[in-house]
N, C-alpha and C. Protein backbone atom coordinates (compact mmCIF):
# COMPACT_ATOMS: atom_id res chain seq x y z
N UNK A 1 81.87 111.31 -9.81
CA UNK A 1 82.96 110.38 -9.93
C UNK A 1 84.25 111.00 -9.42
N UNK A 2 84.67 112.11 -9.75
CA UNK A 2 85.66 112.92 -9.52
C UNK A 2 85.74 112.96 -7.64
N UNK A 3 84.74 113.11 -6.86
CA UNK A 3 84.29 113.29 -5.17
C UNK A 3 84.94 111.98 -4.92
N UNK A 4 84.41 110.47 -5.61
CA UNK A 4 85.05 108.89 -5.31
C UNK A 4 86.66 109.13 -4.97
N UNK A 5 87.05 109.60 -6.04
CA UNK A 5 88.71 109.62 -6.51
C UNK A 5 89.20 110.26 -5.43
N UNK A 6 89.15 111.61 -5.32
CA UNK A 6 89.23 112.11 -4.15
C UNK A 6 89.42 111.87 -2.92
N UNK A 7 88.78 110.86 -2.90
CA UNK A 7 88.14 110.45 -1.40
C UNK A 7 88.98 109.23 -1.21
N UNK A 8 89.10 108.51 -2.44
CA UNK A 8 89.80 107.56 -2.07
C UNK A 8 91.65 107.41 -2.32
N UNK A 9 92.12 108.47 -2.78
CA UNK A 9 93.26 108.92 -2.86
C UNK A 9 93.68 109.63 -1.19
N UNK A 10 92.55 110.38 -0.55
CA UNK A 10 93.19 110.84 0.68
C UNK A 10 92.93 109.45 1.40
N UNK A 11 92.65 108.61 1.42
CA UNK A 11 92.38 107.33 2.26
C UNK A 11 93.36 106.97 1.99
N UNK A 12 94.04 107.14 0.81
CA UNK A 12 95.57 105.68 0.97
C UNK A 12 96.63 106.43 0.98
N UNK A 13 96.55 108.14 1.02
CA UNK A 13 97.57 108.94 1.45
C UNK A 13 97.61 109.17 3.08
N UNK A 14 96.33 108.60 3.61
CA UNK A 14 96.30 108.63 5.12
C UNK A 14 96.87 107.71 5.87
N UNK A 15 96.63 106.36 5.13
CA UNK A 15 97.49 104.96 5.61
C UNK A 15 99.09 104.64 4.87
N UNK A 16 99.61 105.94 4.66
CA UNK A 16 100.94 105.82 4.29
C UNK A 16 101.51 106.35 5.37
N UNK A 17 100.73 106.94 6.51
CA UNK A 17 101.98 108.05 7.29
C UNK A 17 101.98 107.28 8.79
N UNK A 18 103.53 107.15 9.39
CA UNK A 18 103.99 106.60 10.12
C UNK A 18 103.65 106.85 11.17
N UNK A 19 103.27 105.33 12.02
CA UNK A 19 102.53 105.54 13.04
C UNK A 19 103.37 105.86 14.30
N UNK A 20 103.28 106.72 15.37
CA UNK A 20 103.94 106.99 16.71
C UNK A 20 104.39 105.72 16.97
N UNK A 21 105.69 105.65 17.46
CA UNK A 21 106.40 104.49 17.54
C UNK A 21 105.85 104.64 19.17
N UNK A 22 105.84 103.55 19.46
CA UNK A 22 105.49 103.16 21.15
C UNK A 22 106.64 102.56 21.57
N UNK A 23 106.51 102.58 23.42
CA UNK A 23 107.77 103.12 24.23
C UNK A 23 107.78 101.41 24.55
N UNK A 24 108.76 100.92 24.58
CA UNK A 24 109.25 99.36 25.13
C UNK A 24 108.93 99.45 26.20
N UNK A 25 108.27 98.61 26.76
CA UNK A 25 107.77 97.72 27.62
C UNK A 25 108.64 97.05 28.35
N UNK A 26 109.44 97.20 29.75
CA UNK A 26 110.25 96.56 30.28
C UNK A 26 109.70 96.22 31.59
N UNK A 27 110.36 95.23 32.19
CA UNK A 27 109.88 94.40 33.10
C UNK A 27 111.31 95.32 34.51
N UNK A 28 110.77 95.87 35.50
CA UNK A 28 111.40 96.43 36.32
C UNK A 28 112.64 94.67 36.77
N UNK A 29 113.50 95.24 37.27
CA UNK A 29 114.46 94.15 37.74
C UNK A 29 114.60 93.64 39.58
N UNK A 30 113.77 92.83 39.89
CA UNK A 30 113.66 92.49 41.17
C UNK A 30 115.15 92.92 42.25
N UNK A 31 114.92 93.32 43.01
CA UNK A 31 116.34 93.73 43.71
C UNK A 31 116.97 92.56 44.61
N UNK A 32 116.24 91.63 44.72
CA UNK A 32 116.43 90.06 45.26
C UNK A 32 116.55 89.04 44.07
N UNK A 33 117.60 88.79 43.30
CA UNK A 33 117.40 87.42 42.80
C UNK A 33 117.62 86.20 43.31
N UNK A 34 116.98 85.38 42.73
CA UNK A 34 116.82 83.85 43.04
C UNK A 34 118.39 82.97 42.80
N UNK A 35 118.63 81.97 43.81
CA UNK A 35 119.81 81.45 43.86
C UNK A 35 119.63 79.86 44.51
N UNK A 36 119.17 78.79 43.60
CA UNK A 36 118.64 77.58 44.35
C UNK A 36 119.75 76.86 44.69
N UNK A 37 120.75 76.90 44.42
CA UNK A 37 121.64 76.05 44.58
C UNK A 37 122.51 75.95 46.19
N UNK A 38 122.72 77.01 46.94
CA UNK A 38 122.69 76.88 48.46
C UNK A 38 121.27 76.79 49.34
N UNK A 39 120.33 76.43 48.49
CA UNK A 39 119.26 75.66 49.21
C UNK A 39 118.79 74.49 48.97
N UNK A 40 119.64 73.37 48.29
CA UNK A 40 119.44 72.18 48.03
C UNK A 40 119.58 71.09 49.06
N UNK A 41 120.06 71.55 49.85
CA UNK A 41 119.99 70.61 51.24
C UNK A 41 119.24 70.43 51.94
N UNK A 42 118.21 71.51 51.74
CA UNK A 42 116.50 71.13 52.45
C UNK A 42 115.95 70.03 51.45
N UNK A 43 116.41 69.35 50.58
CA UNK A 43 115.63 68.57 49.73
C UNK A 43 115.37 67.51 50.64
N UNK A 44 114.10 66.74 50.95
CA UNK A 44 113.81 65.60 51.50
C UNK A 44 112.98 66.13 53.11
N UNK A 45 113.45 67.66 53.60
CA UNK A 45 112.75 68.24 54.73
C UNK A 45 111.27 68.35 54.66
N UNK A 46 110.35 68.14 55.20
CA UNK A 46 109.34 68.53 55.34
C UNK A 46 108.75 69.73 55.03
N UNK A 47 108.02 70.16 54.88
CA UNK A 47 107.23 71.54 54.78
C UNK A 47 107.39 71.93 56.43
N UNK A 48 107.44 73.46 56.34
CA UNK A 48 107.05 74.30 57.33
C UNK A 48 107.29 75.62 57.49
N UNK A 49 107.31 76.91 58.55
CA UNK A 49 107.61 78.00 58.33
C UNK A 49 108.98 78.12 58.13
N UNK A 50 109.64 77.39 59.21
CA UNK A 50 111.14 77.37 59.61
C UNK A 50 111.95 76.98 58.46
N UNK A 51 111.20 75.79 57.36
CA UNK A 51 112.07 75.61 56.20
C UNK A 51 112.16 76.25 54.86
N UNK A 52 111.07 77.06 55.05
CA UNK A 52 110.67 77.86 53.88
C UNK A 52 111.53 79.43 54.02
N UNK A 53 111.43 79.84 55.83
CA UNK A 53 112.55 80.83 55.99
C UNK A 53 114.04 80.74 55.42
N UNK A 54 114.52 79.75 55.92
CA UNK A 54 115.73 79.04 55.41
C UNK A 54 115.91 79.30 54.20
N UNK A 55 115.04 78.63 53.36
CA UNK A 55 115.11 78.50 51.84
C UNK A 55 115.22 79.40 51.60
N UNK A 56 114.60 80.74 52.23
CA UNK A 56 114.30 82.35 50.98
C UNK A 56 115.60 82.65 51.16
N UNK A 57 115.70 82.83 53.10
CA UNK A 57 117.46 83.18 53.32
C UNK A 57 118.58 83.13 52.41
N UNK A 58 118.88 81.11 52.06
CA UNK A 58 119.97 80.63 51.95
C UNK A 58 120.10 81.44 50.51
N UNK A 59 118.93 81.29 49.75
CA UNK A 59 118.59 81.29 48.32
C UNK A 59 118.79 83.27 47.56
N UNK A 60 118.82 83.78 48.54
CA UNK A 60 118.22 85.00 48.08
C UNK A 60 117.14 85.34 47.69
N UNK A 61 115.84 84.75 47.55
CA UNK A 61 114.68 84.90 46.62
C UNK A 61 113.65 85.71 47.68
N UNK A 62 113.19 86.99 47.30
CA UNK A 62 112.05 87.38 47.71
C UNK A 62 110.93 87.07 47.58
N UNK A 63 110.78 85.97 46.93
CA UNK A 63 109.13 84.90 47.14
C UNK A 63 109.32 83.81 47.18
N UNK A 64 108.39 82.98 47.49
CA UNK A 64 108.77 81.28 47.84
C UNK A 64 107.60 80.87 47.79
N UNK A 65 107.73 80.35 46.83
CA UNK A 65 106.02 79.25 46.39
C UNK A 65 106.87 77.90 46.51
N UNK A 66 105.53 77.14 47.63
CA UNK A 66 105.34 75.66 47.54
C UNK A 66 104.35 75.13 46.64
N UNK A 67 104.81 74.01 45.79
CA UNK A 67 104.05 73.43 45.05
C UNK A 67 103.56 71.66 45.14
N UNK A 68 102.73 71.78 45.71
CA UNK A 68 102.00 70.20 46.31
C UNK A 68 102.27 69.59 44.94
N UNK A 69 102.50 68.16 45.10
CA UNK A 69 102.20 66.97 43.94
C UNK A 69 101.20 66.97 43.07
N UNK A 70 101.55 67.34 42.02
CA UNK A 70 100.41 67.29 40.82
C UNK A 70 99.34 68.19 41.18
N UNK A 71 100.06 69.56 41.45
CA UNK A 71 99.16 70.96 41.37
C UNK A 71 99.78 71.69 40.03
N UNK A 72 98.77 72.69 39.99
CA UNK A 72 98.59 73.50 38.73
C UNK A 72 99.32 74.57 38.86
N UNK A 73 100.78 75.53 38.51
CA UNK A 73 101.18 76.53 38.68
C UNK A 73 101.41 77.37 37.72
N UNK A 74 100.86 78.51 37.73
CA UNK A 74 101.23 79.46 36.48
C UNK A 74 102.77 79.45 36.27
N UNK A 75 102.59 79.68 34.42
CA UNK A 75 104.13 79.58 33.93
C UNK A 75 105.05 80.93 33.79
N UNK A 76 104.38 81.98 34.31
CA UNK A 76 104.90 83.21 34.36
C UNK A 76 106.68 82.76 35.33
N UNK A 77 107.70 83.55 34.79
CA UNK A 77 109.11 83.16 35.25
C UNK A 77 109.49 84.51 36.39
N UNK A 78 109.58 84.41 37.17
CA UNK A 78 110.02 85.17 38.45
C UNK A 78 111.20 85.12 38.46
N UNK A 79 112.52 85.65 38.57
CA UNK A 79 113.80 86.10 38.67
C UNK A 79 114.09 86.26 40.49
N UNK A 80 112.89 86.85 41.02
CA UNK A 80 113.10 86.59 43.08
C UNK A 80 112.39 85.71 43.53
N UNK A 81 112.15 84.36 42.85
CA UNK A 81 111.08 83.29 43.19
C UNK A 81 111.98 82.08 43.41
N UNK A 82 111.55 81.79 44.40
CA UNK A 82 112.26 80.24 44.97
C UNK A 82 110.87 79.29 44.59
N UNK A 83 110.88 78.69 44.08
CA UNK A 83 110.09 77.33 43.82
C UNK A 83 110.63 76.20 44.82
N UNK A 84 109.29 75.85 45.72
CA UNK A 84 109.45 74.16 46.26
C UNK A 84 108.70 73.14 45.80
N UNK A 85 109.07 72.26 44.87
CA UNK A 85 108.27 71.14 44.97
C UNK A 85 108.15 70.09 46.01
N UNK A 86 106.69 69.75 46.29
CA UNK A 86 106.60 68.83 47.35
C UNK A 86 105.79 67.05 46.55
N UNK A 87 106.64 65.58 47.19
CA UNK A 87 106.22 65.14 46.99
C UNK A 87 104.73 64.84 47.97
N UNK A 88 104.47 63.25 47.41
CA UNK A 88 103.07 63.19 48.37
C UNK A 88 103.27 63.32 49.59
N UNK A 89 104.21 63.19 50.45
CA UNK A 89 104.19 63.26 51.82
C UNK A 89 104.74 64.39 52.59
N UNK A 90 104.63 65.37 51.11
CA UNK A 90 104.95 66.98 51.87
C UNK A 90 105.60 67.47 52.42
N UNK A 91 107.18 66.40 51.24
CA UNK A 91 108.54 66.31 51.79
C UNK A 91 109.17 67.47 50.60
N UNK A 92 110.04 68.03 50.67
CA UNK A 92 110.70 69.01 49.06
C UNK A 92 110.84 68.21 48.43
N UNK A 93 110.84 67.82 47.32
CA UNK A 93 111.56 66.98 46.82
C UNK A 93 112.54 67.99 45.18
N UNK A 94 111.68 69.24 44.60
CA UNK A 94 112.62 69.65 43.91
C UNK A 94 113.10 71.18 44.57
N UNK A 95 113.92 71.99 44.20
CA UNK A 95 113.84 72.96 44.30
C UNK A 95 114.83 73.44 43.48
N UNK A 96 114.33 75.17 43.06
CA UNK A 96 114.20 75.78 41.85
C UNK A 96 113.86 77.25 42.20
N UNK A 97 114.06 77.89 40.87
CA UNK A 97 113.57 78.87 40.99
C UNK A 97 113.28 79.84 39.57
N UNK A 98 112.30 80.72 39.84
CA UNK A 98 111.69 80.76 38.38
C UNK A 98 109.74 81.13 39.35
């Protein structure tokens, strides 16, 4: 009986002692941020290379996702991401960024 006690006294003197604190987790800071608002004048342009250049240009954003009508896009938030929404005729119709 005395071996039980023992045994179970160093078990709850073991889960008293403080665990290594772990190091924060930070998200590096893109050196391009996103800026949609001097690229709102492509709204209603068509898709293409030439308008999507434009967009990253005007915008600052080091990525540029087009997003077709009623497609599926991950919700992860990008800080150098230009977002295009396109309606059905694969005109911009929003733009954003994120």
């Amino acid at each position: 009986m005395r071996i039980v006690t023992l045994i179970a006294a160093a078990s709850a003197a073991a889960g008293c002692t403080a665990a290594p604190a772990e190091e924060p987790v930070t998200e590096p800071v893109p050196a391009a941020a996103c800026n949609a608002a001097p690229a709102q004048h492509l709204i209603g342009r068509a898709r293409s290379e030439a308008v999507g250049a434009e967009a990253k240009r005007v915008s600052g954003a080091a990525l540029l996702r087009w997003i077709p009508k009623g497609s599926m896009v991950t919700m992860d938030y990008r800080l150098d991401r230009l977002n295009l929404d396109l309606d059905a005729k694969g005109r911009i119709s929003k733009i954003h960024c994120g």
